[in-house]
Protein backbone atom coordinates (compact mmCIF):
# COMPACT_ATOMS: atom_id res chain seq x y z
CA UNK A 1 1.23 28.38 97.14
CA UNK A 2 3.31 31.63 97.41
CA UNK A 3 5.47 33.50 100.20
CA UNK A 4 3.95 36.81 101.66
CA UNK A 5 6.09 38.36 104.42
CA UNK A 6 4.86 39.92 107.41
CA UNK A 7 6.54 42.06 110.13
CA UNK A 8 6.00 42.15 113.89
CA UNK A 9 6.54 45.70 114.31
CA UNK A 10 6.56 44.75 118.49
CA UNK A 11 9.69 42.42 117.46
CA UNK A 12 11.81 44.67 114.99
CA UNK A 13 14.60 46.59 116.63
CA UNK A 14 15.41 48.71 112.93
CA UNK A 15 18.47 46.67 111.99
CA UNK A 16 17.25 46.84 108.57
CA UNK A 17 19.02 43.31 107.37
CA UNK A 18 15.92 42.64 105.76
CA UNK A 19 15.59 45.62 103.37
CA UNK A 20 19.73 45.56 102.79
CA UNK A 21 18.83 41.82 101.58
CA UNK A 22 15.26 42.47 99.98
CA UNK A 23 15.22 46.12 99.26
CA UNK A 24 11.87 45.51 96.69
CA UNK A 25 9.91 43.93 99.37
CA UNK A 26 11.18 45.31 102.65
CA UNK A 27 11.77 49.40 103.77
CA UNK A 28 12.86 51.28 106.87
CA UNK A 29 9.79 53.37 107.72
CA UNK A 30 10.09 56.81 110.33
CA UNK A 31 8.87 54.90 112.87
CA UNK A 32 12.55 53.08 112.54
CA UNK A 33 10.91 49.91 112.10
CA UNK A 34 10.97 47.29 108.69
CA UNK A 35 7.56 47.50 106.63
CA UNK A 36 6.68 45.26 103.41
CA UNK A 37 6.31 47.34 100.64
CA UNK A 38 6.07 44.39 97.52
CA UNK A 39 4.77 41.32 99.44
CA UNK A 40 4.43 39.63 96.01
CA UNK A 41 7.97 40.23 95.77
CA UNK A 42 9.22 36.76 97.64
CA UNK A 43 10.70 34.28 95.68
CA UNK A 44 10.68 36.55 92.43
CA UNK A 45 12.67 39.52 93.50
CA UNK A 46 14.21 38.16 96.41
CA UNK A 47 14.87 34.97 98.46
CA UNK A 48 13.02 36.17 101.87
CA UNK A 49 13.31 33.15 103.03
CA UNK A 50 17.35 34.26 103.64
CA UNK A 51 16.40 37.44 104.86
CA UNK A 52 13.62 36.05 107.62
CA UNK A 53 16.56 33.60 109.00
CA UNK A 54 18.92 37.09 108.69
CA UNK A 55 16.93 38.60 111.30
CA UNK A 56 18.21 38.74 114.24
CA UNK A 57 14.99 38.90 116.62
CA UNK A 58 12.74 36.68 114.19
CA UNK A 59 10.11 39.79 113.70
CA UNK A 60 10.16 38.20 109.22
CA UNK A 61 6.75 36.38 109.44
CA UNK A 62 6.34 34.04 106.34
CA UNK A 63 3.25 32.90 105.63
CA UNK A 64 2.04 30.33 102.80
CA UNK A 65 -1.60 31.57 100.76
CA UNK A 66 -2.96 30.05 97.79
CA UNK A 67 -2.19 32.13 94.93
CA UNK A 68 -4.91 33.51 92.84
């Protein structure tokens, strides 16, 4: 099983905690809201795990998928 991360784009307020944590897998887009960019990037280029319990309204959705 792997890590991809998800964002609720109705929960982010733009802190941007996440993508000071997990720059390779998280980015501030125009809309001033946190995107995934690398959502193979959990575990190998970052803990996101950390950066989900960071957040501070809980918009880091982790979800488990078999890898391929």
């Amino acid at each position: 099983m792997k890590i991809v991360p998800k964002i609720d784009t109705e929960k982010c307020i733009g802190d941007a905690v996440c993508e000071a944590m997990c720059p390779d897998v998280f980015e501030m887009g125009d809309d001033e809201k946190a995107h995934v960019i690398n959502p193979d990037g959990c575990g190998e280029l970052c803990d996101c795990e950390e950066a989900a319990d960071a957040c501070p309204t809980e918009a880091i959705i982790l979800e488990e998928v078999e890898e391929e």
